[in-house]
C-alpha atoms as a PDB file:
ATOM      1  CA  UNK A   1       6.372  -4.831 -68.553  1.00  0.00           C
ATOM      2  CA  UNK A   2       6.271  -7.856 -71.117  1.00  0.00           C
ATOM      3  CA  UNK A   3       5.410  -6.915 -74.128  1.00  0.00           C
ATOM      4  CA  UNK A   4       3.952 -10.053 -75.964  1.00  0.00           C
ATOM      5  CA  UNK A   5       1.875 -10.733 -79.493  1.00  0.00           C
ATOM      6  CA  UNK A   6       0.277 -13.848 -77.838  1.00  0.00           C
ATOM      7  CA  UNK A   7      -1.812 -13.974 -74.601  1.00  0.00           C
ATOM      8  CA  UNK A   8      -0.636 -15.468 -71.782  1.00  0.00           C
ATOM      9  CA  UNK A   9      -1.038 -17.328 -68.590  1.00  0.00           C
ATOM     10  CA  UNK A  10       0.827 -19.687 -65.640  1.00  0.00           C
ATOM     11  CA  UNK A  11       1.998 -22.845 -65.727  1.00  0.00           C
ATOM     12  CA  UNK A  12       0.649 -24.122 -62.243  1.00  0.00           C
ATOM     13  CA  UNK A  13      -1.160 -22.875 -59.380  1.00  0.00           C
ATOM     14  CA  UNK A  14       0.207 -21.290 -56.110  1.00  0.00           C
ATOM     15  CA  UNK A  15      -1.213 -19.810 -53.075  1.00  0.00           C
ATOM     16  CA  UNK A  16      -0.445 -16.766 -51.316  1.00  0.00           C
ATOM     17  CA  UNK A  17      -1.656 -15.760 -48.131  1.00  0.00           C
ATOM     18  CA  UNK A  18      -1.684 -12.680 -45.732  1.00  0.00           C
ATOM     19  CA  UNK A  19      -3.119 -10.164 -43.329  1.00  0.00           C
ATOM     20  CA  UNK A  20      -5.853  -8.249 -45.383  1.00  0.00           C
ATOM     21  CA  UNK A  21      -4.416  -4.266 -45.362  1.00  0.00           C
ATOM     22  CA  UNK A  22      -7.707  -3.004 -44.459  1.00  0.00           C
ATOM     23  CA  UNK A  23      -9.746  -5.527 -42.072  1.00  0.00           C
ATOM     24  CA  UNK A  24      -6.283  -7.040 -40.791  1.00  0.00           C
ATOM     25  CA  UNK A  25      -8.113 -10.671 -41.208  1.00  0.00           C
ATOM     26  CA  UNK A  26      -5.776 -13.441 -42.689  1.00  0.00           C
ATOM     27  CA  UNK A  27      -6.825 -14.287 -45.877  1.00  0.00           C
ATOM     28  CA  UNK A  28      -5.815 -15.996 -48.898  1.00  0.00           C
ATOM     29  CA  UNK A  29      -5.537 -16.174 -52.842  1.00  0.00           C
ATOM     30  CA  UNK A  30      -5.506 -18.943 -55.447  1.00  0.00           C
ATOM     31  CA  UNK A  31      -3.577 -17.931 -58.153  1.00  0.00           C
ATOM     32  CA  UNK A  32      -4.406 -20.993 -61.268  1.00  0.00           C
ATOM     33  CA  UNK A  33      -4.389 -20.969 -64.694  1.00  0.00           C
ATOM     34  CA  UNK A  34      -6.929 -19.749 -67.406  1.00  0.00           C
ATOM     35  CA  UNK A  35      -7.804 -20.458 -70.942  1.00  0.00           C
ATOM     36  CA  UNK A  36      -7.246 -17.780 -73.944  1.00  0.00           C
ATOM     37  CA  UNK A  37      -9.553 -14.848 -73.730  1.00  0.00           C
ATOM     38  CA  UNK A  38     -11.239 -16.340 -70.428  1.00  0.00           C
ATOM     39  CA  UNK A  39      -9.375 -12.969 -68.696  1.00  0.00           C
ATOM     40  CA  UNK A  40      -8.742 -12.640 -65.207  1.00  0.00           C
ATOM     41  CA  UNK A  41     -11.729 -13.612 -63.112  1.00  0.00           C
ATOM     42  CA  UNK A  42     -11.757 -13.465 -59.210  1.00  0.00           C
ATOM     43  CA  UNK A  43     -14.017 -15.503 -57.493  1.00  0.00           C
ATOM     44  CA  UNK A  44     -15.813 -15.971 -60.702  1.00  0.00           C
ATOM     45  CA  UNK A  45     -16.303 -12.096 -61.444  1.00  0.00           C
ATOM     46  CA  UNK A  46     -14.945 -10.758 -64.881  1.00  0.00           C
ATOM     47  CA  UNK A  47     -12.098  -8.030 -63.716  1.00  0.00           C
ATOM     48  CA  UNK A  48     -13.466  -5.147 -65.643  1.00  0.00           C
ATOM     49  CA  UNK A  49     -14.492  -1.852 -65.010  1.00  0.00           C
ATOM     50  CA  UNK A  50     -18.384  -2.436 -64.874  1.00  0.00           C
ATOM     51  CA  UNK A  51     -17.514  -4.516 -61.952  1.00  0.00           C
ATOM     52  CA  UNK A  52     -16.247  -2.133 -59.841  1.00  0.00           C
ATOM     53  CA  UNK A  53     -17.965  -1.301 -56.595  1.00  0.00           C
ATOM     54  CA  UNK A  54     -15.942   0.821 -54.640  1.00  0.00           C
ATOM     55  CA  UNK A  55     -12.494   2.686 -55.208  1.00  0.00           C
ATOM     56  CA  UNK A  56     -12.311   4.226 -51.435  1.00  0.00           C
ATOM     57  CA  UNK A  57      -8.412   3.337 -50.444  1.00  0.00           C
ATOM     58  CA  UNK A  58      -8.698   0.876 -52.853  1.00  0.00           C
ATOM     59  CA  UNK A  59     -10.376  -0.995 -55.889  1.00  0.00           C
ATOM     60  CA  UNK A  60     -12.897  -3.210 -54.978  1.00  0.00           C
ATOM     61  CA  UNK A  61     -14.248  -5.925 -57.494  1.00  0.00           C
ATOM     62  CA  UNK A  62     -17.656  -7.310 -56.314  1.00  0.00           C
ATOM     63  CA  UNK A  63     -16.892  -7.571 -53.268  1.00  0.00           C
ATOM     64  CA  UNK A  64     -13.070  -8.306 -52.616  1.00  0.00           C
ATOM     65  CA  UNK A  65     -10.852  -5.374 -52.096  1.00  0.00           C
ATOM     66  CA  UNK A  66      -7.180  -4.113 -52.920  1.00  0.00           C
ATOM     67  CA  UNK A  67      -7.302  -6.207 -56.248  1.00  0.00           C
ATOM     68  CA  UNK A  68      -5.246  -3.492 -57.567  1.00  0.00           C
ATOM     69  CA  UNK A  69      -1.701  -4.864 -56.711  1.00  0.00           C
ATOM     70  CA  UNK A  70      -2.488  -8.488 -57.828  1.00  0.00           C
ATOM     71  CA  UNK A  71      -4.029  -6.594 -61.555  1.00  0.00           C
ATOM     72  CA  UNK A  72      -1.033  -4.308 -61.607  1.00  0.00           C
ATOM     73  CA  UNK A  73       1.649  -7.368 -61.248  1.00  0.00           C
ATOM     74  CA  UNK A  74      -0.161  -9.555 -63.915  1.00  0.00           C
ATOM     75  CA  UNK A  75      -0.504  -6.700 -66.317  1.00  0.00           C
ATOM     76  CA  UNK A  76       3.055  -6.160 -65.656  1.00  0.00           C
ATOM     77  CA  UNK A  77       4.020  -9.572 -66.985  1.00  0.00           C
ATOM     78  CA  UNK A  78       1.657  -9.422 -69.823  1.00  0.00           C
ATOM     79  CA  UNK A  79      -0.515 -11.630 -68.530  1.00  0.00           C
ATOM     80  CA  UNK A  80      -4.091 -11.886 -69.698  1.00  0.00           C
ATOM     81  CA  UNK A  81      -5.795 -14.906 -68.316  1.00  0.00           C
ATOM     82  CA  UNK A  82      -5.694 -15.929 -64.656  1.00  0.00           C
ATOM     83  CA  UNK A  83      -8.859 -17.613 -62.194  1.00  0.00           C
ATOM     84  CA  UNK A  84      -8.391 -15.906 -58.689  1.00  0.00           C
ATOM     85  CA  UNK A  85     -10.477 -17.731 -56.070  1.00  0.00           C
ATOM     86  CA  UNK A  86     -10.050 -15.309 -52.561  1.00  0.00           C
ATOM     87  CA  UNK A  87     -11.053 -16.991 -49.261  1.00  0.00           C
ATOM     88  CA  UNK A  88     -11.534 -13.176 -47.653  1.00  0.00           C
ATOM     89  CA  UNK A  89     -12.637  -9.942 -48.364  1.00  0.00           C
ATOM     90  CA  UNK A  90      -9.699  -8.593 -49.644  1.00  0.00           C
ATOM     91  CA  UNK A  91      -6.477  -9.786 -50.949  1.00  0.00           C
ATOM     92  CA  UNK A  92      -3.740 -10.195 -48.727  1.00  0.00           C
ATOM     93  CA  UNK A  93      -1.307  -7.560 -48.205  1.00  0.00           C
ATOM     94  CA  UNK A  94       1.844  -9.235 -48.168  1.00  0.00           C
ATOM     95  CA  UNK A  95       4.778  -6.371 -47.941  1.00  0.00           C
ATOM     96  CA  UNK A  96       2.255  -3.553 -49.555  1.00  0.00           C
ATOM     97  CA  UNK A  97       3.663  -3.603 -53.516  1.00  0.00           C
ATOM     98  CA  UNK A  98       2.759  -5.629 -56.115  1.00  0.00           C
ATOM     99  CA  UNK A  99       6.772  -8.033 -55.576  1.00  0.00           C
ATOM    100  CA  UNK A 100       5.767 -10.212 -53.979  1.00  0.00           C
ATOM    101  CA  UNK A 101       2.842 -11.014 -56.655  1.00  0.00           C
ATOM    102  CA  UNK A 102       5.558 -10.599 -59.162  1.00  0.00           C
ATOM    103  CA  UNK A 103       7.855 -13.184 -57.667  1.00  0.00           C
ATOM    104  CA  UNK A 104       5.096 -15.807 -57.056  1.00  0.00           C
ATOM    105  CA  UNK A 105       4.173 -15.435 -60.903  1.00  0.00           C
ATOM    106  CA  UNK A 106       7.707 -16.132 -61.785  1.00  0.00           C
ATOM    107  CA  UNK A 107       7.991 -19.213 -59.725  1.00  0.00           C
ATOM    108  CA  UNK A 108       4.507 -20.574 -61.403  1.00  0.00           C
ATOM    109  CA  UNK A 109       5.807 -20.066 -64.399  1.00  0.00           C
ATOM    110  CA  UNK A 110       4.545 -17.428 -67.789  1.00  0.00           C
ATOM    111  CA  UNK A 111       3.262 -19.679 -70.965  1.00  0.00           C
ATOM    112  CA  UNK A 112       2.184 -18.181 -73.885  1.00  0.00           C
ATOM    113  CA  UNK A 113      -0.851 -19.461 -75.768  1.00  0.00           C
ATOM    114  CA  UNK A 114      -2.451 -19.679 -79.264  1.00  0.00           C
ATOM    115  CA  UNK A 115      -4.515 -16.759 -79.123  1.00  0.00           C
ATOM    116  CA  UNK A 116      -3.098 -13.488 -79.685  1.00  0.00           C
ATOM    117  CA  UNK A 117      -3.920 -10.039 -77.430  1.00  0.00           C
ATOM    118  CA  UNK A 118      -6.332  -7.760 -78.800  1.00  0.00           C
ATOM    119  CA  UNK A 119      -4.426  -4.151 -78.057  1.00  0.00           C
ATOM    120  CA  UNK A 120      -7.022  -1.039 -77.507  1.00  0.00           C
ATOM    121  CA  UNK A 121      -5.395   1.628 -79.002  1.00  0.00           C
ATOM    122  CA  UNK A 122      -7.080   5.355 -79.171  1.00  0.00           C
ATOM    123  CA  UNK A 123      -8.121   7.616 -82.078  1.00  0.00           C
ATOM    124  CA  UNK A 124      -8.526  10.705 -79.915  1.00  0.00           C
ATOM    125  CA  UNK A 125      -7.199  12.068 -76.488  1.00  0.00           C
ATOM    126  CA  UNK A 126      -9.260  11.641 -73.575  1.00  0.00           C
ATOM    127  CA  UNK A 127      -8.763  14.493 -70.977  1.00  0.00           C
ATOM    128  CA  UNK A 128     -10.586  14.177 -67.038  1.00  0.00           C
ATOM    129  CA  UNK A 129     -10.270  15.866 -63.795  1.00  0.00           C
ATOM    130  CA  UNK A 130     -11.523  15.982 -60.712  1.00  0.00           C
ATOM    131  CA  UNK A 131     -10.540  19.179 -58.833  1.00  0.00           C
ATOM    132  CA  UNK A 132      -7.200  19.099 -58.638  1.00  0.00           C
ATOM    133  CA  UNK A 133      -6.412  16.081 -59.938  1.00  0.00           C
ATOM    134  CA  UNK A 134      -6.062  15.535 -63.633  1.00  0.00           C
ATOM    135  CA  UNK A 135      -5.831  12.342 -66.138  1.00  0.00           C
ATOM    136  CA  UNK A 136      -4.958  12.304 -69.811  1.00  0.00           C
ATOM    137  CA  UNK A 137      -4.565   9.366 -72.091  1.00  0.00           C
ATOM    138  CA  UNK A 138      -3.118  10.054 -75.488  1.00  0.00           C
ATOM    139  CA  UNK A 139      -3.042   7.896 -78.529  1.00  0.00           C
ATOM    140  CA  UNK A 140       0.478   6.447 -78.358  1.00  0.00           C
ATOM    141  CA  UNK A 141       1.993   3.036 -80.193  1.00  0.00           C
ATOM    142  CA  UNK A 142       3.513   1.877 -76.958  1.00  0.00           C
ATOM    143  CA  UNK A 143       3.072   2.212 -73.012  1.00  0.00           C
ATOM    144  CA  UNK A 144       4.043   4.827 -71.072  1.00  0.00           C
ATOM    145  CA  UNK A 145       2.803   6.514 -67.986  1.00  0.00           C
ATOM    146  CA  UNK A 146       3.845  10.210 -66.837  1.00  0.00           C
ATOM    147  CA  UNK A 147       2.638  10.690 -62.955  1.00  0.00           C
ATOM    148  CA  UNK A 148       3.071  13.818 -60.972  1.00  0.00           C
ATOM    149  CA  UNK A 149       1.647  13.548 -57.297  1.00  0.00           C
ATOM    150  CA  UNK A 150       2.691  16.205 -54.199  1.00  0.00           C
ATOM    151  CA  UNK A 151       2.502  15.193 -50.559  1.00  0.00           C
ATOM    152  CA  UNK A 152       2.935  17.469 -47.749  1.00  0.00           C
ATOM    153  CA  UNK A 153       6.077  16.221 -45.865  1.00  0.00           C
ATOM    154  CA  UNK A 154       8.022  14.874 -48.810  1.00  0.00           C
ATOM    155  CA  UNK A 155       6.970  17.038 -51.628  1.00  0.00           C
ATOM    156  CA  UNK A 156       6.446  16.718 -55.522  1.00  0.00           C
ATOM    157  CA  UNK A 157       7.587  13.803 -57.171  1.00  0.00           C
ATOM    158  CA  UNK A 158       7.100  13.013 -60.809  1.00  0.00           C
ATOM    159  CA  UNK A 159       8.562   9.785 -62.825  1.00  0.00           C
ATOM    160  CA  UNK A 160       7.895   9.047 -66.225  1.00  0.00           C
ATOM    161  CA  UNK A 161       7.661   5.192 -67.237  1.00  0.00           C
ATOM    162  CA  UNK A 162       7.873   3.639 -70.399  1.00  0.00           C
ATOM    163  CA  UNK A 163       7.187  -0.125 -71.212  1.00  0.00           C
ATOM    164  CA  UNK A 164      10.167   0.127 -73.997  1.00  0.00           C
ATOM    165  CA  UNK A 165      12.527   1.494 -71.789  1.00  0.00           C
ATOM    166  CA  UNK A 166      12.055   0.617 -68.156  1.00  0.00           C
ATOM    167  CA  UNK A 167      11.299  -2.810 -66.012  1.00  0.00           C
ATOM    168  CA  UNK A 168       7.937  -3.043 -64.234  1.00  0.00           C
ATOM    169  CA  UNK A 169       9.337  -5.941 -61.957  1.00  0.00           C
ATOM    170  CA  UNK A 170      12.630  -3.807 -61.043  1.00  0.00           C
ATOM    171  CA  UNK A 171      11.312  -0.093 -60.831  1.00  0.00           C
ATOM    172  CA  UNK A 172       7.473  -0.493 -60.163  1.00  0.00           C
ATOM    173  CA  UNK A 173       6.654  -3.414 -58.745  1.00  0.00           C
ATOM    174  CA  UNK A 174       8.617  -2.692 -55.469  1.00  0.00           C
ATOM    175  CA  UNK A 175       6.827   0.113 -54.043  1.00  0.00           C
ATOM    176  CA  UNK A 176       4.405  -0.273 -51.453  1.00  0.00           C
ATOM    177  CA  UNK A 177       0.944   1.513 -50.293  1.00  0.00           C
ATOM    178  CA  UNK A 178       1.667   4.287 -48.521  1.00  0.00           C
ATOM    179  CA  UNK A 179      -0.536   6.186 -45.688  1.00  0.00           C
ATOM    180  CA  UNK A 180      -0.413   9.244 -43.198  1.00  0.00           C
ATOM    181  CA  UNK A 181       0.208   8.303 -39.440  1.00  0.00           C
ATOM    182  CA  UNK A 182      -1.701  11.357 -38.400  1.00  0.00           C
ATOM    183  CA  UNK A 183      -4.802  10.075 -40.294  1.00  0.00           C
ATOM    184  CA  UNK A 184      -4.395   6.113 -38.902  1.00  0.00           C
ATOM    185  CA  UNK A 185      -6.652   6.825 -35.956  1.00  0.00           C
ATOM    186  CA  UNK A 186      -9.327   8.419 -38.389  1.00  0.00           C
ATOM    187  CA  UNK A 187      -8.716   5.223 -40.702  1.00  0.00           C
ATOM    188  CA  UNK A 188      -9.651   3.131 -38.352  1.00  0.00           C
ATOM    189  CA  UNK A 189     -12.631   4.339 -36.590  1.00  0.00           C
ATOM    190  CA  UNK A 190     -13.631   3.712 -40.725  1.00  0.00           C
ATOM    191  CA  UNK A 191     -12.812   0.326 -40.589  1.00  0.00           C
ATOM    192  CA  UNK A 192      -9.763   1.301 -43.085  1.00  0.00           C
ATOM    193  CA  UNK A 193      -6.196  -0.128 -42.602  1.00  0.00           C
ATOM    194  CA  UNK A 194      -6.800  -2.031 -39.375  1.00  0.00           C
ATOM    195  CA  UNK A 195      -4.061  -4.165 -40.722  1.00  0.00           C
ATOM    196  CA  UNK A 196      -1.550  -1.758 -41.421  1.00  0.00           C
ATOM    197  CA  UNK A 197       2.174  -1.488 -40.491  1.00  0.00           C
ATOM    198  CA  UNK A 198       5.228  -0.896 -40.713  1.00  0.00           C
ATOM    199  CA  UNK A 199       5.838  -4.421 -42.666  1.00  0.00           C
ATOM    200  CA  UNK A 200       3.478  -3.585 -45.238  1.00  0.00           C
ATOM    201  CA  UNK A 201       3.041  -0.019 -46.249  1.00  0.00           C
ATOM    202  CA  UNK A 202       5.324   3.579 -46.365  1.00  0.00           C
ATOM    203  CA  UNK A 203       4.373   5.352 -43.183  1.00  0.00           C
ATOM    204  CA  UNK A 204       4.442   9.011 -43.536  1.00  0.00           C
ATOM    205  CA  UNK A 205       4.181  11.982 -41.411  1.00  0.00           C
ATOM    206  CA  UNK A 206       3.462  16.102 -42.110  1.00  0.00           C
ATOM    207  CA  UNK A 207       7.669  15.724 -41.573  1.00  0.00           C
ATOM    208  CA  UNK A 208       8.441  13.163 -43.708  1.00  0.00           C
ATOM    209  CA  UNK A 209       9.194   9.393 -44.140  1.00  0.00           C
ATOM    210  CA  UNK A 210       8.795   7.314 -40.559  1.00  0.00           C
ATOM    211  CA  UNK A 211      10.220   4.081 -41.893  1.00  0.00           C
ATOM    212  CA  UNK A 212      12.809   3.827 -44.777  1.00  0.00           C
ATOM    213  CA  UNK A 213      11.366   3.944 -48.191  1.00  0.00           C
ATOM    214  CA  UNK A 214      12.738   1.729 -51.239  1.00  0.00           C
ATOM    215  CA  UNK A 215      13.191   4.693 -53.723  1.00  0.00           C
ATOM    216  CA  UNK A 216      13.563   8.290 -52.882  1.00  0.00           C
ATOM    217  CA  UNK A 217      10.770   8.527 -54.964  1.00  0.00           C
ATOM    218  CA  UNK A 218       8.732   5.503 -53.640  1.00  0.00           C
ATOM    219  CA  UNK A 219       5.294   7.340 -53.378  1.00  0.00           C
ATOM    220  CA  UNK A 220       4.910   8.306 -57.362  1.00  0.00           C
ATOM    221  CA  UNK A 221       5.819   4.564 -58.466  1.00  0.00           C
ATOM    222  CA  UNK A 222       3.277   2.976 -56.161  1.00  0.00           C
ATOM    223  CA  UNK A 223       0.913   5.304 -57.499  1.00  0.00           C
ATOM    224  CA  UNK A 224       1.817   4.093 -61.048  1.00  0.00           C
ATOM    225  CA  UNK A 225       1.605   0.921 -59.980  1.00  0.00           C
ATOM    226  CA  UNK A 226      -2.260   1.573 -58.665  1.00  0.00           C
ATOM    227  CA  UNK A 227      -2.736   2.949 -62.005  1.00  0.00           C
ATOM    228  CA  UNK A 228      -1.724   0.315 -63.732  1.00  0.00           C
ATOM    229  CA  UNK A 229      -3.808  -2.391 -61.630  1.00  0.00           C
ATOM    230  CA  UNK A 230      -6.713  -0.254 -62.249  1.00  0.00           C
ATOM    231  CA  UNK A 231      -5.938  -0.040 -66.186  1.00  0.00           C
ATOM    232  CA  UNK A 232      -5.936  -3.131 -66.410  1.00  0.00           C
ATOM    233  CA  UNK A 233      -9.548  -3.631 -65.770  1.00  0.00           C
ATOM    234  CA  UNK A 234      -9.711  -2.413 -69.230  1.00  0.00           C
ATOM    235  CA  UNK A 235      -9.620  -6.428 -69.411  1.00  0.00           C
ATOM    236  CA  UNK A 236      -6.862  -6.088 -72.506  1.00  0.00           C
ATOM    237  CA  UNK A 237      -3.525  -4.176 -72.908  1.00  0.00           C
ATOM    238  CA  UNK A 238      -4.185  -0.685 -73.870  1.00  0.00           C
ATOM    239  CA  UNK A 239      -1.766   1.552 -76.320  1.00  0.00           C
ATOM    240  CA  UNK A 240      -1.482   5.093 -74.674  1.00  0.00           C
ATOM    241  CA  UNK A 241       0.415   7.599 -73.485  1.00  0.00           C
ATOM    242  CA  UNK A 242      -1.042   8.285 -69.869  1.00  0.00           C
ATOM    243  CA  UNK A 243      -0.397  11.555 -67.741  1.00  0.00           C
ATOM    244  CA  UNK A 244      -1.534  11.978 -64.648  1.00  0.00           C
ATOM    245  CA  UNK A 245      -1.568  14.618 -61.973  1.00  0.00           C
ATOM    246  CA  UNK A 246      -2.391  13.343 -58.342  1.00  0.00           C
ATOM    247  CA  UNK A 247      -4.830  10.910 -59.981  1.00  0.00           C
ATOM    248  CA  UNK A 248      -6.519   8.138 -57.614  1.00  0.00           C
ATOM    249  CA  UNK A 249      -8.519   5.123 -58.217  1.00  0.00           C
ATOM    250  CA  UNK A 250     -11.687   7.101 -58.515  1.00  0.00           C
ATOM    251  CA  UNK A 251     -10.150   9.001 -61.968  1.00  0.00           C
ATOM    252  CA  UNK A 252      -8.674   6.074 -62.510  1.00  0.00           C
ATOM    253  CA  UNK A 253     -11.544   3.878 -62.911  1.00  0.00           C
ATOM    254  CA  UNK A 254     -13.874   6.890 -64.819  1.00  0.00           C
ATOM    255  CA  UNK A 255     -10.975   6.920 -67.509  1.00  0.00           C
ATOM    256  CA  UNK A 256     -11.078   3.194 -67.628  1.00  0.00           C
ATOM    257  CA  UNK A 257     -15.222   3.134 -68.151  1.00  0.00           C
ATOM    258  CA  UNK A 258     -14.447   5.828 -70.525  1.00  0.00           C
ATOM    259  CA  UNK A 259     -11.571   3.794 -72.634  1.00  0.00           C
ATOM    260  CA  UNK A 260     -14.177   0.770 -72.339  1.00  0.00           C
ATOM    261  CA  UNK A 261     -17.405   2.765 -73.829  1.00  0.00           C
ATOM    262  CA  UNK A 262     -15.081   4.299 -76.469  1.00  0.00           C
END
């Protein structure tokens, strides 16, 4: 993750388009540069926490879905002010992780501007949880996110990233949504993941993996990655030390309403 005293934005504008991971309609996204401290907009809606309407599979802002992997690569790059015009109701999937977003960024182009980013740092821990999962942010002078998560058919996994230490594009980025095949039927009849596959998401079953994943470990970083996307609704970079124990973007957004109202 850049780490940057001055905000930042692109150079030009790019297009990406896709099948949307949950109505399997193509859509597309307009990706184009913003002023200082204009923030991240999508289709004219401030990404922040208070705009939130639904965190069911996925955060939805107003009313486009799965914003979460587009947030999670910009925070990643450090970058603070982006307009996002969607032609859809969701953004498009592309491979399932937040790369793809990544790459596109790169190939735009990261400027710096005048103004410089207004950090949120904490004076006091902030501790929620929701039956059995659990979220923690600590006052910290830095970045770094613990995550444990446990899945039946591949277990506990836990990684521990730090801003200082570690590349978002290289370790995070890369790891795609992930979803039971025993529960795609169910899904569906919800009018969840109708455009779901293989090319686009980690397909487990109660016995494991069904396709190949990119880390052993694949399932913990995308849900860093989720976290991430949903911290940054926080709409500026936040100082903490964040642990998290099977955490989703319910918690996720409560603890980022909670960071906003101080």
């Amino acid at each position: 993750m850049a780490i940057s005293k001055f905000q930042r934005t692109i150079e030009k504008a790019f297009t990406l388009e896709g099948i949307g991971l949950h109505t399997g309609k193509k859509v597309a996204a307009t990706i184009s540069p913003a002023e200082a401290n204009a923030g991240v907009t999508i289709n004219g809606i401030l990404a922040t926490a208070r705009h939130v309407t639904a965190t069911n599979r996925a955060t939805t802002l107003g009313g486009v879905a799965l914003v979460e992997h587009l947030l999670s690569a910009a925070y990643g790059l450090g970058l603070d002010n982006l307009t996002v015009s969607i032609q859809g109701p969701e953004l498009p999937a592309l491979d399932g992780s937040s790369l793809p977003w990544v790459e596109a960024f790169e190939r735009a182009g990261v400027v710096e501007l005048s103004s410089e980013k207004a950090y949120l740092g904490l004076q006091q821990p902030i501790r929620l949880s929701a039956g059995d999962s659990s979220l923690e942010a600590l006052p910290y002078n830095g970045f770094k996110l613990d995550f444990m998560v446990k899945f039946e058919g591949v277990g506990e996994q836990f990684l521990s990233f730090d801003v200082k230490k570690q590349s978002y594009a290289s370790e995070i980025a890369p790891a795609r949504t992930f979803g039971y095949i025993e529960e795609y039927e169910e899904l569906k009849a919800q009018g969840l993941a109708l455009g779901a596959s293989a090319d686009n998401a980690l397909i487990l079953s109660r016995q494991g993996y069904r396709n190949e994943p990119r880390f052993p470990d694949e399932i913990v970083r995308h849900k860093i990655l989720d976290l991430i996307g949903d911290l940054a609704l926080l709409g500026r970079p936040l100082k903490a030390w964040i642990k998290a124990v099977r955490s989703g973007h319910q918690l996720n957004s409560e603890l980022v309403r909670r960071l906003t109202d101080g």
